[in-house]
C-alpha atoms as a PDB file:
ATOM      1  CA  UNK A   1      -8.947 -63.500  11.836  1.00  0.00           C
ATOM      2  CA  UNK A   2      -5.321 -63.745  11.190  1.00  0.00           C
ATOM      3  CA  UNK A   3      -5.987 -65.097   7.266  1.00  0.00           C
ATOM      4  CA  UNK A   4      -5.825 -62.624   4.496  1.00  0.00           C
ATOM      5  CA  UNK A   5      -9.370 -62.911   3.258  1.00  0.00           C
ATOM      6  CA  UNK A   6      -9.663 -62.432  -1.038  1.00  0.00           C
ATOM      7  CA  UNK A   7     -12.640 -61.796  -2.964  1.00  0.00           C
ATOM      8  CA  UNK A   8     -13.718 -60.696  -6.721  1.00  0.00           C
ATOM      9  CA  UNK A   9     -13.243 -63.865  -8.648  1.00  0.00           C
ATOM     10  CA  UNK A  10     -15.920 -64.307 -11.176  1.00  0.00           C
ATOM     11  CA  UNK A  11     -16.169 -65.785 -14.766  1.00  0.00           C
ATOM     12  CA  UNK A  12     -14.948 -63.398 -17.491  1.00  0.00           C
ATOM     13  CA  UNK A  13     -14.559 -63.318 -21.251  1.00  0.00           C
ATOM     14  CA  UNK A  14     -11.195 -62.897 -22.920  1.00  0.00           C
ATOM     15  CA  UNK A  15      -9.712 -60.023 -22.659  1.00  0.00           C
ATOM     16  CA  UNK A  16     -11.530 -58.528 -19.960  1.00  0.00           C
ATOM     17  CA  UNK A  17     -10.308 -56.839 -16.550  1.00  0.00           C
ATOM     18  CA  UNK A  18     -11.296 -57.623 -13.108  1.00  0.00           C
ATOM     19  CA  UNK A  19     -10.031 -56.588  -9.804  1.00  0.00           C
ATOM     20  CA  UNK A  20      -9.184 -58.908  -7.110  1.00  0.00           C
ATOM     21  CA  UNK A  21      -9.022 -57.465  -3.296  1.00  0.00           C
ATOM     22  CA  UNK A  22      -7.367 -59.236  -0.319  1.00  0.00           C
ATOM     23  CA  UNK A  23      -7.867 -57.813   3.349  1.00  0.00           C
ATOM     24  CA  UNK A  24      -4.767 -58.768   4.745  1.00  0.00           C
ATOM     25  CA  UNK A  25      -6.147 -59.078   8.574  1.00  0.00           C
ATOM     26  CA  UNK A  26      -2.892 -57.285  10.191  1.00  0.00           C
ATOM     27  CA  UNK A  27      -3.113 -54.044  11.829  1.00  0.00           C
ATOM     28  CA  UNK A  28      -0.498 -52.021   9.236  1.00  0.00           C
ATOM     29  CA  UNK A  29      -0.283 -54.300   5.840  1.00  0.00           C
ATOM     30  CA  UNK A  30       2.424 -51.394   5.387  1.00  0.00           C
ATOM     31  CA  UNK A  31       4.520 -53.755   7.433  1.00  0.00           C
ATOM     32  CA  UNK A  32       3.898 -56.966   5.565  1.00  0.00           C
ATOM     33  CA  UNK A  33       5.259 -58.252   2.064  1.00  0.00           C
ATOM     34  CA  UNK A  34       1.560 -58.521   0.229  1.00  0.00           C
ATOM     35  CA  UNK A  35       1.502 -61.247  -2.968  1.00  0.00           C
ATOM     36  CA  UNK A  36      -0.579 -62.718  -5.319  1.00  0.00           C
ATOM     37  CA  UNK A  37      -0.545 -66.715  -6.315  1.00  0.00           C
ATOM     38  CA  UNK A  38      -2.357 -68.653  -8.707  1.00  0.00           C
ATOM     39  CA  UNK A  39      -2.839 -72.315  -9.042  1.00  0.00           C
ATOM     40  CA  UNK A  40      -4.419 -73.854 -12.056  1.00  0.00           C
ATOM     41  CA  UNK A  41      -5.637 -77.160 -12.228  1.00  0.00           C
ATOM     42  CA  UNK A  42      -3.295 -79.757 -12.448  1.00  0.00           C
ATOM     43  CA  UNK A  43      -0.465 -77.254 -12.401  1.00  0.00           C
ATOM     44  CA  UNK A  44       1.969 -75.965  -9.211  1.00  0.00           C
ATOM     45  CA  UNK A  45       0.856 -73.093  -7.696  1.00  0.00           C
ATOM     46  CA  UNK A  46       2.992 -70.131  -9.302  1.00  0.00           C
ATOM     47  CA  UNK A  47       3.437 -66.368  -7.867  1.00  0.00           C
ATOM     48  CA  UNK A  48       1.501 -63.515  -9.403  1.00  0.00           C
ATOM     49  CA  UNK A  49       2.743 -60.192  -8.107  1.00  0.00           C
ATOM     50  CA  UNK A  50       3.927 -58.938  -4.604  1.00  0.00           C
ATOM     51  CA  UNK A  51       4.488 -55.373  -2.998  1.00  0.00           C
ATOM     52  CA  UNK A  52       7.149 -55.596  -0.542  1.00  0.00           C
ATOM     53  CA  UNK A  53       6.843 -53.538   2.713  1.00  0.00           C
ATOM     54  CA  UNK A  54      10.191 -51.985   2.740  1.00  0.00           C
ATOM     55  CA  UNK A  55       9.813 -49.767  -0.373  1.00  0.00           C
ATOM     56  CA  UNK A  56       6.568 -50.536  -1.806  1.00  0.00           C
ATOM     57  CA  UNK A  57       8.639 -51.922  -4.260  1.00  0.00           C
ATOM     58  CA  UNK A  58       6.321 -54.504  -7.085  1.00  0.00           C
ATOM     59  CA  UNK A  59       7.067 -57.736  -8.724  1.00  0.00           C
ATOM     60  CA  UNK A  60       5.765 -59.254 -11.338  1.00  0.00           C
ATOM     61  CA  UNK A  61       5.914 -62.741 -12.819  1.00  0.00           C
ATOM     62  CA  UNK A  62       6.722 -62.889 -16.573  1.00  0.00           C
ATOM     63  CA  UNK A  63       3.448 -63.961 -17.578  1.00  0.00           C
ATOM     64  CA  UNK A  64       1.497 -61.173 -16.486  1.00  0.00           C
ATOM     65  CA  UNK A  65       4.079 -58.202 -16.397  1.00  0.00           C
ATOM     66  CA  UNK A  66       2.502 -55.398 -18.179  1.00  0.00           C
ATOM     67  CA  UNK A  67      -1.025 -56.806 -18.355  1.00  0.00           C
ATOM     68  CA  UNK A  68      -1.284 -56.877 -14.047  1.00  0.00           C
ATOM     69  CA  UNK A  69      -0.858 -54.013 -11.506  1.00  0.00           C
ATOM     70  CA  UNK A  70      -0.515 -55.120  -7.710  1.00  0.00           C
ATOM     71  CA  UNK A  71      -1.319 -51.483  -5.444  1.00  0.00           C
ATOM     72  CA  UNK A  72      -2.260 -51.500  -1.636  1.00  0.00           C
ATOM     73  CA  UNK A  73      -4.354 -48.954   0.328  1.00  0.00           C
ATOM     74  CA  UNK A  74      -2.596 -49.223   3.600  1.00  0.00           C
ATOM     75  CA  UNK A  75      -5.762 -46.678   5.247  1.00  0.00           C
ATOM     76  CA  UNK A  76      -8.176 -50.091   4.655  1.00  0.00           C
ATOM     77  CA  UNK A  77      -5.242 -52.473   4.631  1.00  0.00           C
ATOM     78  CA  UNK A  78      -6.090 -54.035   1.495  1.00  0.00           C
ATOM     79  CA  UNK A  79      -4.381 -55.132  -1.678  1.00  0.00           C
ATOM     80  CA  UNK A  80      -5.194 -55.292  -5.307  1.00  0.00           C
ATOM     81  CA  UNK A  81      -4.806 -57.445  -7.905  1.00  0.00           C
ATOM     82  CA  UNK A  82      -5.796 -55.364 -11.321  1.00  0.00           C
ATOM     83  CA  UNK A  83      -5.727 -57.666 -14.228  1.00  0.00           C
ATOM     84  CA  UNK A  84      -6.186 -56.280 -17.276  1.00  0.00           C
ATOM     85  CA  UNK A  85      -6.260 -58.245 -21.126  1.00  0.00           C
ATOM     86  CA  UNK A  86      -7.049 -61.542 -19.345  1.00  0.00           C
ATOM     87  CA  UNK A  87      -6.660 -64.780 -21.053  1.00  0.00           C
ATOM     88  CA  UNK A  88      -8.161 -68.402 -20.474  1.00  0.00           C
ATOM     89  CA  UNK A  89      -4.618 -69.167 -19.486  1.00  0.00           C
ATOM     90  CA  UNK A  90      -5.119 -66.542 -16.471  1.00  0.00           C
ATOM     91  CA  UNK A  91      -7.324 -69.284 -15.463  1.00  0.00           C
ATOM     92  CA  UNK A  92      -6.500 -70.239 -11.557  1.00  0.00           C
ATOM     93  CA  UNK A  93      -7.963 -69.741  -7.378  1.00  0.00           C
ATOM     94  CA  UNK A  94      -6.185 -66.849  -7.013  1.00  0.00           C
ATOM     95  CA  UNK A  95      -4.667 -66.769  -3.454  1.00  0.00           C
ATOM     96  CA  UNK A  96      -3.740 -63.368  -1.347  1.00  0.00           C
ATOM     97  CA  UNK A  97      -0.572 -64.657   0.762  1.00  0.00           C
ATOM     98  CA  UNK A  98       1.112 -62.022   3.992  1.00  0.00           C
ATOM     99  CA  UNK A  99       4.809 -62.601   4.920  1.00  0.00           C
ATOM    100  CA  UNK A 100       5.927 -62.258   8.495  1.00  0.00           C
ATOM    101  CA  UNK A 101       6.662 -58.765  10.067  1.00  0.00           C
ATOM    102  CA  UNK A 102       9.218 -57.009   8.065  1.00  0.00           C
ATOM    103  CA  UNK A 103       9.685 -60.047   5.901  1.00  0.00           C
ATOM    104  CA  UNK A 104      13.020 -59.794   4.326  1.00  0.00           C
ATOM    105  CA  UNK A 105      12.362 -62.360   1.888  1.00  0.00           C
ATOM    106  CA  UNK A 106      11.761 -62.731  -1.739  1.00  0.00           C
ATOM    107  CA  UNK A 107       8.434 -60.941  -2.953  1.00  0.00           C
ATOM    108  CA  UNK A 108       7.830 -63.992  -5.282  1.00  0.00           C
ATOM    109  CA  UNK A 109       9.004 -67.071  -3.218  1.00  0.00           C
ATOM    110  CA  UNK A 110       6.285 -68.406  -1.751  1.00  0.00           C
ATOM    111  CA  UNK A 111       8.047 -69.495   1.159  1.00  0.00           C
ATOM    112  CA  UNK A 112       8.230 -66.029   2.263  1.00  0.00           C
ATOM    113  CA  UNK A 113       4.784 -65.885   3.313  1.00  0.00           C
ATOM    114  CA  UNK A 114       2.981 -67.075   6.564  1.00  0.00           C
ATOM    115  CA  UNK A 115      -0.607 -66.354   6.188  1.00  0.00           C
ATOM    116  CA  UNK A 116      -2.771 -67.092   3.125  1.00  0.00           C
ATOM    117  CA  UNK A 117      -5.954 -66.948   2.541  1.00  0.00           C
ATOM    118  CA  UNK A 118      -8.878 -69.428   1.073  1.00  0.00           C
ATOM    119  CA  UNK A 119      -8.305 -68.081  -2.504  1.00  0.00           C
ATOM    120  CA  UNK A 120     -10.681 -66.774  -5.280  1.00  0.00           C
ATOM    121  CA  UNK A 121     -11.435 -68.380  -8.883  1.00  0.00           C
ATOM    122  CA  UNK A 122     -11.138 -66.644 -11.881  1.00  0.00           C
ATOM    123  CA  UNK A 123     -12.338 -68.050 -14.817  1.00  0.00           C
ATOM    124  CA  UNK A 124     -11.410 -66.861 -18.293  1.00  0.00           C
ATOM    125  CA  UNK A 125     -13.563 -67.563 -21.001  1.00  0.00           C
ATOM    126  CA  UNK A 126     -12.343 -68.058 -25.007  1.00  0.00           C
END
């Protein structure tokens, strides 16, 4: 399996939490940009949050900074999307996405990443 593989999408009320995970299906995630993307319906699919390999450094878009934490546990190389305060506008398939090895590219371009997996929906109730 060289997909990241997500799961922990489920229907929630507003302002809720929920925890996404994403095996990333490489030997030392440590050694892989790790991000988060959402698409809506009808609407482009737009980054989330990434943790870059180099530093562990996080990113966050706009619309979820303070209310989202990305972490990684590089033992079970596995990521983690904690959303906190959801909204129905948080509303998307969530997708796990793994750059290349030592990706130098931007944590939030989607362009940067090779592998991505079959994404997860989470649904946001009013």
């Amino acid at each position: 399996q060289v997909q990241p593989v997500e799961s922990g999408g489920k229907l929630v009320q507003t302002g809720d939490s929920l925890t996404l995970s994403c095996v990333a299906s490489a030997r030392t995630v440590n050694m892989y940009t790790m991000g988060w993307f959402r698409q809506a319906p009808g609407r482009e699919r737009e980054a989330v949050a990434a943790v870059s390999w180099e530093n562990e450094g996080t990113y966050y878009s706009d619309s979820v900074k303070g209310r989202f934490t990305i972490s990684r546990d590089n033992a079970k190389n596995t990521v983690y999307l904690q959303m906190n305060s959801l909204k129905p506008e948080d509303t998307a398939i969530y997708y796990c996405a793994r750059s290349t090895y030592l990706s130098n590219g931007p944590p939030l371009d989607s362009r940067t990443y090779h592998y991505w997996g079959q994404g997860t929906q989470v649904t946001v109730s009013s």
